[in-house]
PDB file of N, CA and C in Angstrom:
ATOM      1  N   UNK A   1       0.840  -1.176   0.000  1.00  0.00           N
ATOM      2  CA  UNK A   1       0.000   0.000   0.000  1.00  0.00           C
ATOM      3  C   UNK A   1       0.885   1.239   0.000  1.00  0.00           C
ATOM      4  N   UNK A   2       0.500   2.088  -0.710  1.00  0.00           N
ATOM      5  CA  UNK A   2       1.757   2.998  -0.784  1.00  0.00           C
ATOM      6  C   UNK A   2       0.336   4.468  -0.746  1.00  0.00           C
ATOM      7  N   UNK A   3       1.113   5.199   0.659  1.00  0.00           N
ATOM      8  CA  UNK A   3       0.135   6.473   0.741  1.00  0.00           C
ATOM      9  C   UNK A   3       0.993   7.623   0.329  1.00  0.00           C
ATOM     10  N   UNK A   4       0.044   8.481  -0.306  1.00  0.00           N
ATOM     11  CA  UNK A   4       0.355   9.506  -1.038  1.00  0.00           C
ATOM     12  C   UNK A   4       0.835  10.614   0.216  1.00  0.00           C
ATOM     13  N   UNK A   5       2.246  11.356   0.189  1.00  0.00           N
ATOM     14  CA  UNK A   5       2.857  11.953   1.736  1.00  0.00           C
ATOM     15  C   UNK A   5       3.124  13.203   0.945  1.00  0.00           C
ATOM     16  N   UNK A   6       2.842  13.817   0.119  1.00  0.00           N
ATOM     17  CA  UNK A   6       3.599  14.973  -0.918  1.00  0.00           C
ATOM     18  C   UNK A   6       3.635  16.074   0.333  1.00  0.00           C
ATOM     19  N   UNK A   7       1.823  16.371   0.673  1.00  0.00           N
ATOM     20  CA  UNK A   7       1.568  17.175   1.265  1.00  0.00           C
ATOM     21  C   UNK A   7       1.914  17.702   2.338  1.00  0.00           C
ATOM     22  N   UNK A   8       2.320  16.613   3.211  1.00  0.00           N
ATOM     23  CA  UNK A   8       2.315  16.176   4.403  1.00  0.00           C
ATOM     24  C   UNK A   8       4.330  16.627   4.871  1.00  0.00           C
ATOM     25  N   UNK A   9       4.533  16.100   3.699  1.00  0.00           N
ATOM     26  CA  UNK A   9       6.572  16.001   3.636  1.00  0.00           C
ATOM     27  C   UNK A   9       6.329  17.705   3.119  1.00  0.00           C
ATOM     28  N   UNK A  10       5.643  18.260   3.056  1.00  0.00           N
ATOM     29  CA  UNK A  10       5.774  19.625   2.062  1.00  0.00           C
ATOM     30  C   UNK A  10       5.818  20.532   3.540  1.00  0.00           C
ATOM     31  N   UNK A  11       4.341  20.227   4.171  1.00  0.00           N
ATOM     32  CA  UNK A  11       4.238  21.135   5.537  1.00  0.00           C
ATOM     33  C   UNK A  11       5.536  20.442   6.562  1.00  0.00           C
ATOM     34  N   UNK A  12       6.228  19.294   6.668  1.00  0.00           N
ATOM     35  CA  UNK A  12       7.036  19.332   7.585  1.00  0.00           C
ATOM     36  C   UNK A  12       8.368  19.709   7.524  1.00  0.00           C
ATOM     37  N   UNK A  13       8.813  20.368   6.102  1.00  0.00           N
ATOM     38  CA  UNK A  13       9.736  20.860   5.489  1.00  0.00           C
ATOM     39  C   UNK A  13       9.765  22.235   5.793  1.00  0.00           C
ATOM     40  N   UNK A  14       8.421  22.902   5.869  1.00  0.00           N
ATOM     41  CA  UNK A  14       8.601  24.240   6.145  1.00  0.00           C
ATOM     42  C   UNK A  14       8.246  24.631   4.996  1.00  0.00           C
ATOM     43  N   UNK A  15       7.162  24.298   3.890  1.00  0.00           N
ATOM     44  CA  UNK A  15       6.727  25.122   2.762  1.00  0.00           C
ATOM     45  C   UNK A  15       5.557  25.911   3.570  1.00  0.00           C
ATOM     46  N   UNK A  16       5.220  26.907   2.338  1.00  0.00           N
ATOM     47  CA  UNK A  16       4.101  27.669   2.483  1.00  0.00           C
ATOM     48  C   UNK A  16       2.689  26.751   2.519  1.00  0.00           C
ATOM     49  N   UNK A  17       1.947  26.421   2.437  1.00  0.00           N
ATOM     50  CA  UNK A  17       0.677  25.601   1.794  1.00  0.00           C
ATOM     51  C   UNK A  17      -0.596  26.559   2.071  1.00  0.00           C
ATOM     52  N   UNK A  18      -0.602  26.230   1.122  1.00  0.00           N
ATOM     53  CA  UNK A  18      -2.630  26.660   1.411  1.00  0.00           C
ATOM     54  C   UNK A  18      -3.394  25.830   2.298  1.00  0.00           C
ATOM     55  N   UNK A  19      -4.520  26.947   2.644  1.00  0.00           N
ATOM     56  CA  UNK A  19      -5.671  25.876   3.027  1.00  0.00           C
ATOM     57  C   UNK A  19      -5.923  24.584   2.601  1.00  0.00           C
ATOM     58  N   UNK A  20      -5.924  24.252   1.849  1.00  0.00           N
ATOM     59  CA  UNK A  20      -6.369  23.011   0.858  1.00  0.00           C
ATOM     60  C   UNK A  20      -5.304  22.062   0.905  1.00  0.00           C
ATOM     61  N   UNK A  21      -3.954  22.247   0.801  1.00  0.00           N
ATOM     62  CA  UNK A  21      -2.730  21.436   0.757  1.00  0.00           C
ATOM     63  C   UNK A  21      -2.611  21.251   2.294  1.00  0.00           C
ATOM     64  N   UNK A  22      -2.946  22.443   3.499  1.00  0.00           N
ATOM     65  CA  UNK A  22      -2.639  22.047   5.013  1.00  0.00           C
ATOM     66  C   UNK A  22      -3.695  20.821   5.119  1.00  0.00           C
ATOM     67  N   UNK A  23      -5.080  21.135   4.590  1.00  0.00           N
ATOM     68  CA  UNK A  23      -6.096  20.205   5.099  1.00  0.00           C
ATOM     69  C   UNK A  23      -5.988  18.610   4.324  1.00  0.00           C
ATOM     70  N   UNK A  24      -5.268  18.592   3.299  1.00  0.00           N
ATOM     71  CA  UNK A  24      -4.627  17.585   2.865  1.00  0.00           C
ATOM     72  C   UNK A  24      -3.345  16.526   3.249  1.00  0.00           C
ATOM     73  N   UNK A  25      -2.697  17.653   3.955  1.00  0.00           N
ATOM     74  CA  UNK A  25      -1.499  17.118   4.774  1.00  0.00           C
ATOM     75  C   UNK A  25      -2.285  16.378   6.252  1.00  0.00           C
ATOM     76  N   UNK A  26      -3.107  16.939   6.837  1.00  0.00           N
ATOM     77  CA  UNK A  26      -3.929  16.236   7.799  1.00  0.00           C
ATOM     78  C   UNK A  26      -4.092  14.658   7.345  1.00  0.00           C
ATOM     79  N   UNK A  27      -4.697  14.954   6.257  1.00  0.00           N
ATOM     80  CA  UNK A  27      -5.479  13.466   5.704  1.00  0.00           C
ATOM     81  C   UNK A  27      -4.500  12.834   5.622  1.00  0.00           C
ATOM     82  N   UNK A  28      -3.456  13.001   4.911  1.00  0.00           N
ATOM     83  CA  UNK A  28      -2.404  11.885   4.589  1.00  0.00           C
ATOM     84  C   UNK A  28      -1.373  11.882   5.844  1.00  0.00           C
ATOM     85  N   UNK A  29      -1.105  12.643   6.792  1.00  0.00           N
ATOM     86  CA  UNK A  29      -0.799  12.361   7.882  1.00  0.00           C
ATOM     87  C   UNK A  29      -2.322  11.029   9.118  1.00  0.00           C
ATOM     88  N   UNK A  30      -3.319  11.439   8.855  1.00  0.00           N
ATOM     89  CA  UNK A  30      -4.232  10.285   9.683  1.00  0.00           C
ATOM     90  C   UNK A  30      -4.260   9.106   8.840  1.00  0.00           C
ATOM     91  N   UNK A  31      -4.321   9.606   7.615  1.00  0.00           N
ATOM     92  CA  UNK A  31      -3.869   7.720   6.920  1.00  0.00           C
ATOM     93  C   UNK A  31      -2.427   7.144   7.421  1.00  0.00           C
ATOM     94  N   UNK A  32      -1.618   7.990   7.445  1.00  0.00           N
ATOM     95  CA  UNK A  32      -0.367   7.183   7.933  1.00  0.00           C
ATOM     96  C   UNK A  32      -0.484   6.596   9.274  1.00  0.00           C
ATOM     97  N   UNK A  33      -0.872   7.349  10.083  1.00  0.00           N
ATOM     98  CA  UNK A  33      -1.247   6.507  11.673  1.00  0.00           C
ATOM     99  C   UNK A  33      -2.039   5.145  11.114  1.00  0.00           C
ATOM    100  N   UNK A  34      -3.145   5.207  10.685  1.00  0.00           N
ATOM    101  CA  UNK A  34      -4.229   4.303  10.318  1.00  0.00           C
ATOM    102  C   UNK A  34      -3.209   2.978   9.886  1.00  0.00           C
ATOM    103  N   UNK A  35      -1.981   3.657   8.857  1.00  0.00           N
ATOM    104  CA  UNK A  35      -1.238   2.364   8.223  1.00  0.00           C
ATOM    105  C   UNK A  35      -0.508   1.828   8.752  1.00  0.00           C
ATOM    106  N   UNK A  36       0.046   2.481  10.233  1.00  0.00           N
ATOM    107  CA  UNK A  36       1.168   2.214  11.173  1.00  0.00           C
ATOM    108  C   UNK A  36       0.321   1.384  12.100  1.00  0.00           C
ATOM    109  N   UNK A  37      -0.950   1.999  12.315  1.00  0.00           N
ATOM    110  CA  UNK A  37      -1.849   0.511  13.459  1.00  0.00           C
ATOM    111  C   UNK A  37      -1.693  -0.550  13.017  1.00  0.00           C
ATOM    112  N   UNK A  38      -2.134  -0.793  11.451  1.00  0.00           N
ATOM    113  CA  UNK A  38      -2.523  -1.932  10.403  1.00  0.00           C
ATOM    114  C   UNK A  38      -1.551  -2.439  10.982  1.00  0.00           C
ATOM    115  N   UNK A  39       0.008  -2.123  10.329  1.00  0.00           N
ATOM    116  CA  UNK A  39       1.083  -3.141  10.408  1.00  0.00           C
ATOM    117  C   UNK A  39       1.310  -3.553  12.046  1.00  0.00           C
ATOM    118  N   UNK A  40       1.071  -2.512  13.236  1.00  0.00           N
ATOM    119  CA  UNK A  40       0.923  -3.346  14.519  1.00  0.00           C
ATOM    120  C   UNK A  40       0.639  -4.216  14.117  1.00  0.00           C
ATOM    121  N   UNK A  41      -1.062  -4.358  13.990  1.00  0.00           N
ATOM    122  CA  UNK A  41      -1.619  -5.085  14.501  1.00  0.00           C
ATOM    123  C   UNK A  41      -1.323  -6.580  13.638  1.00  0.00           C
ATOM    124  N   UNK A  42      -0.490  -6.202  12.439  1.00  0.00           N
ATOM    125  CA  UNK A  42      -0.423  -7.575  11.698  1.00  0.00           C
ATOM    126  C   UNK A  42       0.703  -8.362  12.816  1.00  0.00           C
ATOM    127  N   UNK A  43       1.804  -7.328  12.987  1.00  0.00           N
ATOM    128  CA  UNK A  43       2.804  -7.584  13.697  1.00  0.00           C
ATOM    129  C   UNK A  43       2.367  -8.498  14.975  1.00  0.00           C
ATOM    130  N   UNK A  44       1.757  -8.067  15.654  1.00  0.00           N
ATOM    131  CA  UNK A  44       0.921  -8.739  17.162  1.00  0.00           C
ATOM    132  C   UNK A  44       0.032 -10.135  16.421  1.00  0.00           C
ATOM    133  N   UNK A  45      -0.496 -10.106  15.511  1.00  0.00           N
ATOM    134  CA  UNK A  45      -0.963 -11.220  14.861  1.00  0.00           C
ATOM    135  C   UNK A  45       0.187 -12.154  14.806  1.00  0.00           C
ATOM    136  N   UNK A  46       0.852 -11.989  14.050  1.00  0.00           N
ATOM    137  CA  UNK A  46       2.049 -12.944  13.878  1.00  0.00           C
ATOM    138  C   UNK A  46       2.791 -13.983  14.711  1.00  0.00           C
ATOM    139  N   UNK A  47       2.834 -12.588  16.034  1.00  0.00           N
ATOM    140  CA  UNK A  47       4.137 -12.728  16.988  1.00  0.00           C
ATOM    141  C   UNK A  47       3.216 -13.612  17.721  1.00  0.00           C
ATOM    142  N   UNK A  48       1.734 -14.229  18.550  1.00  0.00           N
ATOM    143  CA  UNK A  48       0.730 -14.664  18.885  1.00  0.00           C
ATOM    144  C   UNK A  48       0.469 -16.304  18.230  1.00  0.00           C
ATOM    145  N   UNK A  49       0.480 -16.319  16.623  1.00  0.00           N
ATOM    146  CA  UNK A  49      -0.038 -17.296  15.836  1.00  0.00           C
ATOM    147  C   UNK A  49       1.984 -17.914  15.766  1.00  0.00           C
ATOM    148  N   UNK A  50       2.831 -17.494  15.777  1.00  0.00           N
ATOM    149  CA  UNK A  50       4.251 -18.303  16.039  1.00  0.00           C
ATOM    150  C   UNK A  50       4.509 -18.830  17.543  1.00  0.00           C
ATOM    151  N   UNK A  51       4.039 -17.821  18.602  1.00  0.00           N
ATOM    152  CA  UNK A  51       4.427 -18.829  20.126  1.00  0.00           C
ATOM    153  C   UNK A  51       3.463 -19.865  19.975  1.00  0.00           C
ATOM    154  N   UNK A  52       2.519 -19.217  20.285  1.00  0.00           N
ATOM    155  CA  UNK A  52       1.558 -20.414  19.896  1.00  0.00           C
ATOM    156  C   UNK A  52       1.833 -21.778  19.165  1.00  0.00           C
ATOM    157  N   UNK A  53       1.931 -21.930  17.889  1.00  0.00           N
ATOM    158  CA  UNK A  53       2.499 -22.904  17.015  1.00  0.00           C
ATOM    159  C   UNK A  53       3.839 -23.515  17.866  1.00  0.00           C
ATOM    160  N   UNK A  54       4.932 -22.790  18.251  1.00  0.00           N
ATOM    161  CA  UNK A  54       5.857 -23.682  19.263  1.00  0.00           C
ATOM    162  C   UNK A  54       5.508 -24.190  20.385  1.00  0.00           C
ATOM    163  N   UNK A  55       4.449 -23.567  20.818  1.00  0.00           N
ATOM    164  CA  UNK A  55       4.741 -24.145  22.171  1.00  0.00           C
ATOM    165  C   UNK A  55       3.480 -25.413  22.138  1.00  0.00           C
ATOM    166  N   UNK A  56       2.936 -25.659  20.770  1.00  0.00           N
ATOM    167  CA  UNK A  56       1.989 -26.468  20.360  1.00  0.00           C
ATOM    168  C   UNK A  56       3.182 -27.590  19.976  1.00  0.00           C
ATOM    169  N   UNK A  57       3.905 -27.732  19.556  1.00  0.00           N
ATOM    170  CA  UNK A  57       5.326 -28.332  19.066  1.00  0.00           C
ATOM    171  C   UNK A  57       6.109 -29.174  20.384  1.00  0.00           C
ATOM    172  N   UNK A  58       6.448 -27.583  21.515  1.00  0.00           N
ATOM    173  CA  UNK A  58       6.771 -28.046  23.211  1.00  0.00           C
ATOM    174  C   UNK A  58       5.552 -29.390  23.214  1.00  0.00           C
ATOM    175  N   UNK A  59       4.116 -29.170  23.568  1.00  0.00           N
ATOM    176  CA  UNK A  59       3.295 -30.575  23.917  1.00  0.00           C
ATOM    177  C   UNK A  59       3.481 -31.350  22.875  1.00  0.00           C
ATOM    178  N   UNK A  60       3.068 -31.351  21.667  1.00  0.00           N
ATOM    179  CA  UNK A  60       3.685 -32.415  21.163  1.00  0.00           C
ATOM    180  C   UNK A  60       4.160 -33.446  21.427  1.00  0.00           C
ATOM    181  N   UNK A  61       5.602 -32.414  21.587  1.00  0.00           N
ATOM    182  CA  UNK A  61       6.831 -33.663  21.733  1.00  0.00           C
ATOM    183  C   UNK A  61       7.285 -33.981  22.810  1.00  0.00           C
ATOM    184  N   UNK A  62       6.150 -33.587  24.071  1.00  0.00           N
ATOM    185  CA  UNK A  62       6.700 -33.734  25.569  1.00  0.00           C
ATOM    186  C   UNK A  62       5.645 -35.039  25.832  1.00  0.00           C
ATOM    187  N   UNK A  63       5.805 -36.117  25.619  1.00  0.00           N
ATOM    188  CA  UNK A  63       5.237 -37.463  26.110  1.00  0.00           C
ATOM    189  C   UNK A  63       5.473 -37.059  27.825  1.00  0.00           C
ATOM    190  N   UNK A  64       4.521 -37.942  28.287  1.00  0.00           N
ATOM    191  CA  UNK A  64       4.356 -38.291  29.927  1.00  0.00           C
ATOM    192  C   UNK A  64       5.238 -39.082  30.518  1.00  0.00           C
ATOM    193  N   UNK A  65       6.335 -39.371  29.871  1.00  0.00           N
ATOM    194  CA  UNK A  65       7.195 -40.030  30.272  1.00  0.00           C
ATOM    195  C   UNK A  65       8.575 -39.278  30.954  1.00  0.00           C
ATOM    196  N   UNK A  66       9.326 -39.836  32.004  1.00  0.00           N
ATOM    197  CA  UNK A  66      10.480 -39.041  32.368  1.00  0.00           C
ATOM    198  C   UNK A  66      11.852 -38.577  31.269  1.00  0.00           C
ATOM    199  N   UNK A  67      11.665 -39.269  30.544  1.00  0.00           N
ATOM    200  CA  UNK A  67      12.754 -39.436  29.794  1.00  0.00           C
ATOM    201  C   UNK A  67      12.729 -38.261  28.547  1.00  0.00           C
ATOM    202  N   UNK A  68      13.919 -37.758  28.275  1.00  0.00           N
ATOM    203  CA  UNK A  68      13.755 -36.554  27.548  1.00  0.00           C
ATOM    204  C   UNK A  68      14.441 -36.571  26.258  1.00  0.00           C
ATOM    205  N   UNK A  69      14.082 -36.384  24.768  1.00  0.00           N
ATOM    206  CA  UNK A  69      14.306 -36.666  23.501  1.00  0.00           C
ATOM    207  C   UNK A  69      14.565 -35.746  22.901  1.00  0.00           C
ATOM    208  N   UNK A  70      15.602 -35.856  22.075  1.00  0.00           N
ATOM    209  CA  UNK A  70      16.549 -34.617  21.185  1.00  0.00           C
ATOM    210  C   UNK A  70      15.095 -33.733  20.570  1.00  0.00           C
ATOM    211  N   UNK A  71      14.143 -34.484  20.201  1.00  0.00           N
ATOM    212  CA  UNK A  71      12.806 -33.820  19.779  1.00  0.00           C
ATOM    213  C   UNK A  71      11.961 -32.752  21.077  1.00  0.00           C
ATOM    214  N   UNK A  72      12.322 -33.300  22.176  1.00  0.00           N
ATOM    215  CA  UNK A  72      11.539 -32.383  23.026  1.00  0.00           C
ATOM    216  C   UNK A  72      13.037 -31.167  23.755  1.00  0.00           C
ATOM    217  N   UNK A  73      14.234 -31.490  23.257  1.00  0.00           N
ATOM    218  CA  UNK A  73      14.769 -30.432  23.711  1.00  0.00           C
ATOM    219  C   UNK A  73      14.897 -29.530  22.471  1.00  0.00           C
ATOM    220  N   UNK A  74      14.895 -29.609  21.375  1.00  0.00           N
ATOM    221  CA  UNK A  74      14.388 -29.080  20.563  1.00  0.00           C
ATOM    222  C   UNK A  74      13.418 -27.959  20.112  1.00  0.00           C
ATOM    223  N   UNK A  75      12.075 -28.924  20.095  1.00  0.00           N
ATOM    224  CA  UNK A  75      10.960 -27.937  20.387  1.00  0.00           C
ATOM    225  C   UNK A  75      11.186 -27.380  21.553  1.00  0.00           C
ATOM    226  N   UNK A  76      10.936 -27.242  22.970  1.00  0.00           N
ATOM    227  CA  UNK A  76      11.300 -26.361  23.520  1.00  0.00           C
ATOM    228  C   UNK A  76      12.444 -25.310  23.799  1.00  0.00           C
ATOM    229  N   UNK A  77      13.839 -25.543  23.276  1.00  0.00           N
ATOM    230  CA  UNK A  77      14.509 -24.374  22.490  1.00  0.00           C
ATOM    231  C   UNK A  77      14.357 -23.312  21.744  1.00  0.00           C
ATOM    232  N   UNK A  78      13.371 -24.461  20.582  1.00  0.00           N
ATOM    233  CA  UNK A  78      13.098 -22.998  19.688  1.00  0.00           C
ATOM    234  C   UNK A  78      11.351 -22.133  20.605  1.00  0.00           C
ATOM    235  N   UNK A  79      10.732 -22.390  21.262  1.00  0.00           N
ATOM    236  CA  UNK A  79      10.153 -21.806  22.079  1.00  0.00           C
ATOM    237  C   UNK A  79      10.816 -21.113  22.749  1.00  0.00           C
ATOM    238  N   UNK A  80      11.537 -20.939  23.311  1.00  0.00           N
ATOM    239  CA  UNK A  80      12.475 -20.111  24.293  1.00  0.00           C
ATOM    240  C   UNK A  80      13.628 -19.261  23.552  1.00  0.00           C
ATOM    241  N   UNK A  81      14.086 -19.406  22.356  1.00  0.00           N
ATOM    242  CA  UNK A  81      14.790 -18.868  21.620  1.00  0.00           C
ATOM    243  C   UNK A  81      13.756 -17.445  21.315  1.00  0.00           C
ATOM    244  N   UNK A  82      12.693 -17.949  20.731  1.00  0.00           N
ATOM    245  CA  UNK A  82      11.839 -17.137  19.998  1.00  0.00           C
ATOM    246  C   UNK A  82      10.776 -16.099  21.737  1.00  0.00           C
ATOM    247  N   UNK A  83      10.659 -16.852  22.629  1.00  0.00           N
ATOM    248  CA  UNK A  83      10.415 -15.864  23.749  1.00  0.00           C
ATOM    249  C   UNK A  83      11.368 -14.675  23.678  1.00  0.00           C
ATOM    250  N   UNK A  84      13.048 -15.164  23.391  1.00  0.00           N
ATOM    251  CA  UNK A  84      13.823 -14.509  24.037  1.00  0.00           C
ATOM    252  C   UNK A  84      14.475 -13.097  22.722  1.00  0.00           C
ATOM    253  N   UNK A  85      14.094 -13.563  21.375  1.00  0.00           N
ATOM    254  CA  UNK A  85      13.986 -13.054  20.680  1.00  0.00           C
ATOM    255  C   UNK A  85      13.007 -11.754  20.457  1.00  0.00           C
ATOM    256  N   UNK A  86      11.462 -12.377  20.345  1.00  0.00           N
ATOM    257  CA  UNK A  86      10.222 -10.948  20.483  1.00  0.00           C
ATOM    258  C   UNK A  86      10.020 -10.727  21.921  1.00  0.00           C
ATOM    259  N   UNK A  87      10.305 -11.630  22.874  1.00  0.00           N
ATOM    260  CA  UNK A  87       9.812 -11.198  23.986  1.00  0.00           C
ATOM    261  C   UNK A  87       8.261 -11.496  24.642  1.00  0.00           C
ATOM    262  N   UNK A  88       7.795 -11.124  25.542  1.00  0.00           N
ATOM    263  CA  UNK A  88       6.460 -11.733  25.963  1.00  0.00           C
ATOM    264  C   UNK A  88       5.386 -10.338  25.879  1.00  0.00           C
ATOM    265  N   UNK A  89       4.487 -10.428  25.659  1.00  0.00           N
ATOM    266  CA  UNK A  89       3.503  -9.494  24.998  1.00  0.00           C
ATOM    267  C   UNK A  89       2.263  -9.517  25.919  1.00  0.00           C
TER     268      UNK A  89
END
């Protein structure tokens, strides 16, 4: 998505603008917030639908048994890698 900033880069430069170009720079300045939530919120999507998926991986491969398998130190590595990477939310 690519938003149109002419106006917006014009008033934060220090041009003159008209009425019409200031009230334009508004708009394409509140679309940019609007586009910066979007990508949050894809971002928080992501980071949510990947712990998730590992630590679905951690049960998996953690049988009820005492004994512990290159598969369950594994999956829980990359769970804890990736905590330690984005962090907890």
């Amino acid at each position: 998505m690519k938003i149109e900033i002419e106006n917006l880069k014009a008033q934060m430069q220090g041009f003159d603008l008209n009425i019409y170009q200031r009230a334009d720079a508004l708009i394409e300045f509140n679309k940019l917030l609007d586009y910066v939530k979007e990508l949050e919120q894809l971002a928080a999507n992501d980071y949510w639908e990947t712990r998730c998926k590992l630590m679905e991986q951690v049960e998996e491969n953690n049988p009820c048994d005492p004994d512990i398998t290159n598969e369950q130190i594994e999956a829980w590595n990359k769970y804890h890698n990736f905590m330690k990477e984005r962090g907890q939310r």
